[in-house]
C-alpha atoms as a PDB file:
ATOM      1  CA  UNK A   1       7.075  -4.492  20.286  1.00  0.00           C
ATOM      2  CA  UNK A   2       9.018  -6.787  18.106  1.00  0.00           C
ATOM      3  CA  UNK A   3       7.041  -8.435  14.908  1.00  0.00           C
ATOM      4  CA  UNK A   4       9.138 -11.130  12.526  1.00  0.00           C
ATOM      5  CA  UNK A   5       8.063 -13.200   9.347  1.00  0.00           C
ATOM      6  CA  UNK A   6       9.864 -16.283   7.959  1.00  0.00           C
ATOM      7  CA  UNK A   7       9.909 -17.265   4.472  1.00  0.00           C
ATOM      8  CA  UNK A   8       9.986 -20.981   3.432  1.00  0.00           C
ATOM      9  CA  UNK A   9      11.775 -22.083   0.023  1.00  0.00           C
ATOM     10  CA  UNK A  10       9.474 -23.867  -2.026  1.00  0.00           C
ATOM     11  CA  UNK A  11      11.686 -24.655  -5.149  1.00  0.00           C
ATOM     12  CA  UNK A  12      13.497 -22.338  -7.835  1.00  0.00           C
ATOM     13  CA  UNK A  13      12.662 -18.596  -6.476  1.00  0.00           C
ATOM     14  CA  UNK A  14       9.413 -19.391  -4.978  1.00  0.00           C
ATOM     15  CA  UNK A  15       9.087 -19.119  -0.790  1.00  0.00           C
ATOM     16  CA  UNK A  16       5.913 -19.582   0.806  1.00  0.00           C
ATOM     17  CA  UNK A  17       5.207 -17.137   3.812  1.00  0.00           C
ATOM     18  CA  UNK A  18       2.662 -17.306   7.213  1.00  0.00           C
ATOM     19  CA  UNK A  19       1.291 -14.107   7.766  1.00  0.00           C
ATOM     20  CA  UNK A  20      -0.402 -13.921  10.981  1.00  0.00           C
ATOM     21  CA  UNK A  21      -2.311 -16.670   9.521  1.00  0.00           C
ATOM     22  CA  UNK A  22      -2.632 -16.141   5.838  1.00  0.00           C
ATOM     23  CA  UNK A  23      -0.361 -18.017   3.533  1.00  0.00           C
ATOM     24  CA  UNK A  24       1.540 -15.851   0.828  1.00  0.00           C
ATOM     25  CA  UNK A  25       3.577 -17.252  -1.878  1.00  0.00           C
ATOM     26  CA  UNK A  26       6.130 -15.407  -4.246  1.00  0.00           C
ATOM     27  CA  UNK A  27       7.796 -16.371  -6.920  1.00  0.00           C
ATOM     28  CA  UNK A  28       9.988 -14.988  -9.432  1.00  0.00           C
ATOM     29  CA  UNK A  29       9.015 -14.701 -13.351  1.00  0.00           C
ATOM     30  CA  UNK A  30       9.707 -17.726 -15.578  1.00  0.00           C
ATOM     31  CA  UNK A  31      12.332 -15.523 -17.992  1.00  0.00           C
ATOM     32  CA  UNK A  32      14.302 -15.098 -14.447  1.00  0.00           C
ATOM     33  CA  UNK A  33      14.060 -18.762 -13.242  1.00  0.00           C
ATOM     34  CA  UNK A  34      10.812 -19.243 -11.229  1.00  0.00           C
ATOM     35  CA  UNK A  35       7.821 -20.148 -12.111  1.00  0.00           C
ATOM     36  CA  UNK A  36       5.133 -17.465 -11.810  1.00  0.00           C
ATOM     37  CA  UNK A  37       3.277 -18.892  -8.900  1.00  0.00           C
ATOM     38  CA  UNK A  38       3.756 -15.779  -6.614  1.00  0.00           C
ATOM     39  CA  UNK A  39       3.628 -11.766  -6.466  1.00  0.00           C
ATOM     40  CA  UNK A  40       7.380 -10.833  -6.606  1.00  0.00           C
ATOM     41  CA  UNK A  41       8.457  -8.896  -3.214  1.00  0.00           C
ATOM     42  CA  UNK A  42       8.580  -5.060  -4.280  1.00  0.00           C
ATOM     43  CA  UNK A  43       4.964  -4.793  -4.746  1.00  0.00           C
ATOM     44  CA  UNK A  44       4.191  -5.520  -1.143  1.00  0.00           C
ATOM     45  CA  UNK A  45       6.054  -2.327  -0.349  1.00  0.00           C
ATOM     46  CA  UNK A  46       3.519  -0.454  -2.478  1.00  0.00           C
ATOM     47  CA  UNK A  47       0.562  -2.544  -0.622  1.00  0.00           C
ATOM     48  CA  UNK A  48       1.940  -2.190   2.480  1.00  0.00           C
ATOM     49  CA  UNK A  49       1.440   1.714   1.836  1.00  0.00           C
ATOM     50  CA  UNK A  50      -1.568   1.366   1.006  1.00  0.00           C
ATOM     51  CA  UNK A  51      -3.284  -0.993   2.621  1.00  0.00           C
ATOM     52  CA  UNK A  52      -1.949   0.864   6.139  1.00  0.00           C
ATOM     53  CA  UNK A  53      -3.389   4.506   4.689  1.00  0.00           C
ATOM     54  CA  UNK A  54      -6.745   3.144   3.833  1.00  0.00           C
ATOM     55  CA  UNK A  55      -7.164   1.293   7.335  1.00  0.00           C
ATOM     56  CA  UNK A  56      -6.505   4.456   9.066  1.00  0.00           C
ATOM     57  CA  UNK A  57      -8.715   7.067   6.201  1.00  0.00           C
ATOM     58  CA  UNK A  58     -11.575   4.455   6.988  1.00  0.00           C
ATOM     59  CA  UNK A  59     -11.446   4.537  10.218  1.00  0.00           C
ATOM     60  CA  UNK A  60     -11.138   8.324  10.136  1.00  0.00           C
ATOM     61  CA  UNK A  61     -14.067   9.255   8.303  1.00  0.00           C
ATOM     62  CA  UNK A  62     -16.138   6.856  10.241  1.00  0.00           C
ATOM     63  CA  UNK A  63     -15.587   9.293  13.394  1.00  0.00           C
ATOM     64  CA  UNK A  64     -15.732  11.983  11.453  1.00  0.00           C
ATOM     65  CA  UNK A  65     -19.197  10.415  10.647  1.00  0.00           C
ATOM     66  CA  UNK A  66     -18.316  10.979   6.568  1.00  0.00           C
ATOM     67  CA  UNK A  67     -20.182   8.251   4.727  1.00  0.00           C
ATOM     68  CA  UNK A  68     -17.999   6.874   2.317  1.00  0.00           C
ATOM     69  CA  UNK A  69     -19.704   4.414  -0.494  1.00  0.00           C
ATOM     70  CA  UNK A  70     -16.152   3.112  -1.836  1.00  0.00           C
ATOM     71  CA  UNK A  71     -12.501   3.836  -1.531  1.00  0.00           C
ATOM     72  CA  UNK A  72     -10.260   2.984  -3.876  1.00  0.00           C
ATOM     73  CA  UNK A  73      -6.184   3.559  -3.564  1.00  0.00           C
ATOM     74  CA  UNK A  74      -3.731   3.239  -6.095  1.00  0.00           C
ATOM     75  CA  UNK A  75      -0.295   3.922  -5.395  1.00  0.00           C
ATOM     76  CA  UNK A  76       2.092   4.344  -8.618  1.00  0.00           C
ATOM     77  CA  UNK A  77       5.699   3.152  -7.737  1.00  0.00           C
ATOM     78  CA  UNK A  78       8.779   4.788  -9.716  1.00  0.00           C
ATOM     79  CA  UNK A  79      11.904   2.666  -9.746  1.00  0.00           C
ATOM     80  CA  UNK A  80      15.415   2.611 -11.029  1.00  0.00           C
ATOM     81  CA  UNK A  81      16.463   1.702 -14.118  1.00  0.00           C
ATOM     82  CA  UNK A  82      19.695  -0.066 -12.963  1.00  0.00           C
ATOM     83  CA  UNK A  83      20.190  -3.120 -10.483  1.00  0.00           C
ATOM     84  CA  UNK A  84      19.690  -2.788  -7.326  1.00  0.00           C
ATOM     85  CA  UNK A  85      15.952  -1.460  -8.681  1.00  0.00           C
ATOM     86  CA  UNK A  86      14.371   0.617  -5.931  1.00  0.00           C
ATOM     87  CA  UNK A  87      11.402   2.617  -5.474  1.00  0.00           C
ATOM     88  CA  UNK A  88      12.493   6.339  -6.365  1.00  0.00           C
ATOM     89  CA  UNK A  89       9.208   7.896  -5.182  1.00  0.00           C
ATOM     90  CA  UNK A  90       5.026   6.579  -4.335  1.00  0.00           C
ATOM     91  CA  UNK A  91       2.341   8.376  -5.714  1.00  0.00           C
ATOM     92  CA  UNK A  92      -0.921   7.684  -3.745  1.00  0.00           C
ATOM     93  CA  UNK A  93      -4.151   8.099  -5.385  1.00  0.00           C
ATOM     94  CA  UNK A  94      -7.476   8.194  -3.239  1.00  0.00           C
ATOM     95  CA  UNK A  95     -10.854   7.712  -4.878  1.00  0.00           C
ATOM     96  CA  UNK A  96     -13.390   8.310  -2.867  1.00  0.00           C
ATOM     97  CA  UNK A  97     -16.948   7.223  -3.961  1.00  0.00           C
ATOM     98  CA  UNK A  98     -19.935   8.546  -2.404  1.00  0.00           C
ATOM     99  CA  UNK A  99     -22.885  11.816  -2.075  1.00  0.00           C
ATOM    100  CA  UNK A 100     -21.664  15.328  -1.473  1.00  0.00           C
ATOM    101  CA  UNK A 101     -18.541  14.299   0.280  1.00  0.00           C
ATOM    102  CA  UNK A 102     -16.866  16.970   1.999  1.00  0.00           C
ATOM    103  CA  UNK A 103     -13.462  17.522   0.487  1.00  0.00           C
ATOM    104  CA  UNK A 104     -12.073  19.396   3.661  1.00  0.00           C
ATOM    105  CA  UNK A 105     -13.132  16.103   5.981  1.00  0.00           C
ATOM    106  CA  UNK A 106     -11.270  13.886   3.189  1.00  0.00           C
ATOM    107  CA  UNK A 107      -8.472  15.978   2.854  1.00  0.00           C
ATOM    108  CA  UNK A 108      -8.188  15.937   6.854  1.00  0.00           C
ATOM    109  CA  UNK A 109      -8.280  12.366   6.823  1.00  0.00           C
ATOM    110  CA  UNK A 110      -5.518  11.193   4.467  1.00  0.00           C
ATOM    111  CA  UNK A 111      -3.488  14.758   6.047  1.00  0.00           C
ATOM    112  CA  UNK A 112      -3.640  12.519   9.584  1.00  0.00           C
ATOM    113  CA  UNK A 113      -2.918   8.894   7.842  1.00  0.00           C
ATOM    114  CA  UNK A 114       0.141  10.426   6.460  1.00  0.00           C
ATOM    115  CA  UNK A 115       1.387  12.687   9.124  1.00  0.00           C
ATOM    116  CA  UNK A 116       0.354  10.746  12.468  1.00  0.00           C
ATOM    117  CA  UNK A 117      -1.055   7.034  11.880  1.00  0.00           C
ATOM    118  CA  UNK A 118       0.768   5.169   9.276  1.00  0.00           C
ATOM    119  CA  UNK A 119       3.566   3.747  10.205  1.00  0.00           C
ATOM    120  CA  UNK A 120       4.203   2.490   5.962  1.00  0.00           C
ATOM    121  CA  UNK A 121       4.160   5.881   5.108  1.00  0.00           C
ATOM    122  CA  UNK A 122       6.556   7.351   8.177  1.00  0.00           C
ATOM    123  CA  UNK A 123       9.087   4.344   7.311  1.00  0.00           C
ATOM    124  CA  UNK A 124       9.075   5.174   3.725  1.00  0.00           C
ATOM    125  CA  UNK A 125       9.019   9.159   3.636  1.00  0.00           C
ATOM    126  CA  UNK A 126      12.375   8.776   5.444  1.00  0.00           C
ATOM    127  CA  UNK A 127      14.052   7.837   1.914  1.00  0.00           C
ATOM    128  CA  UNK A 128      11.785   8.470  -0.801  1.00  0.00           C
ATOM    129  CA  UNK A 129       8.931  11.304  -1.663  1.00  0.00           C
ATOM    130  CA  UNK A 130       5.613  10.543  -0.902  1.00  0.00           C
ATOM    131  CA  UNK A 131       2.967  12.657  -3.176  1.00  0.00           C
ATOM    132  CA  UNK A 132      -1.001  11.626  -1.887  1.00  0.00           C
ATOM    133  CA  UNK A 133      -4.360  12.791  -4.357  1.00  0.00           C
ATOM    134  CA  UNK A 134      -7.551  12.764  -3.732  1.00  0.00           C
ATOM    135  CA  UNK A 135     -10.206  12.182  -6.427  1.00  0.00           C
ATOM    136  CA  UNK A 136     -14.237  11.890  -5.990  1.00  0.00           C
ATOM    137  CA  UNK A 137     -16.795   9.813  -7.783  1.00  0.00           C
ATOM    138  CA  UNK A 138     -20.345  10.273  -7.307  1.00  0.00           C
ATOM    139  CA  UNK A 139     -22.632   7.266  -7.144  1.00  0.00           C
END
């Protein structure tokens, strides 16, 4: 399977992406020449991680038949100081909301994200640590 995006230039450092239907802009910060109409590119790498974990905990938990009132995830990004600036390491943090969840079904669940299902996490854990948490809330 082969899967490609294409960036337009807008003006300045802004480009205007189509993915799979939904129109992304970024753009650059005004002190570095663009204009501040966009998210800058680096980010998505953190989003991409966890937006692909918290498809597949979801989806987990629902066949594990957890009830779940909330998720959030928060993944902390530490980066060079010097140019190019990369990620050094992700730090995902899983808040769970909910009743009396069971911490061994939530622990299983992120465990499988990260070991068999997301394919963010696999790419990334090839050149940088990847260090997952799991916090509850009650309702």
């Amino acid at each position: 399977m082969k899967r490609e995006i294409s960036v337009d230039w807008i003006d300045g450092l802004a480009f205007e992406a189509d993915l799979d239907g939904h129109r992304i802009t970024l753009d650059g910060p005004e002190e570095s020449g663009g204009k501040n109409r966009g998210a800058r590119p680096k980010p998505f790498m953190l989003l991409a991680l966890a937006g692909c974990t918290g498809m597949d905990v979801v989806s987990i938990l629902k066949k594990m038949k957890v009830e779940v009132k909330g998720l959030k995830i928060k993944v902390e990004g530490d980066m060079e100081d010097e140019i190019p600036k990369t990620f050094l390491s992700m730090h995902v943090i899983y808040t769970f909301t909910g009743d009396d969840l069971p911490m061994d079904k939530l622990e299983k669940a992120v465990e499988l994200s990260k070991e068999k299902y997301c394919g963010v996490s696999a790419m990334l854990k090839k050149v940088i640590p990847i260090t997952y948490e799991i916090k509850t809330e009650s309702i």
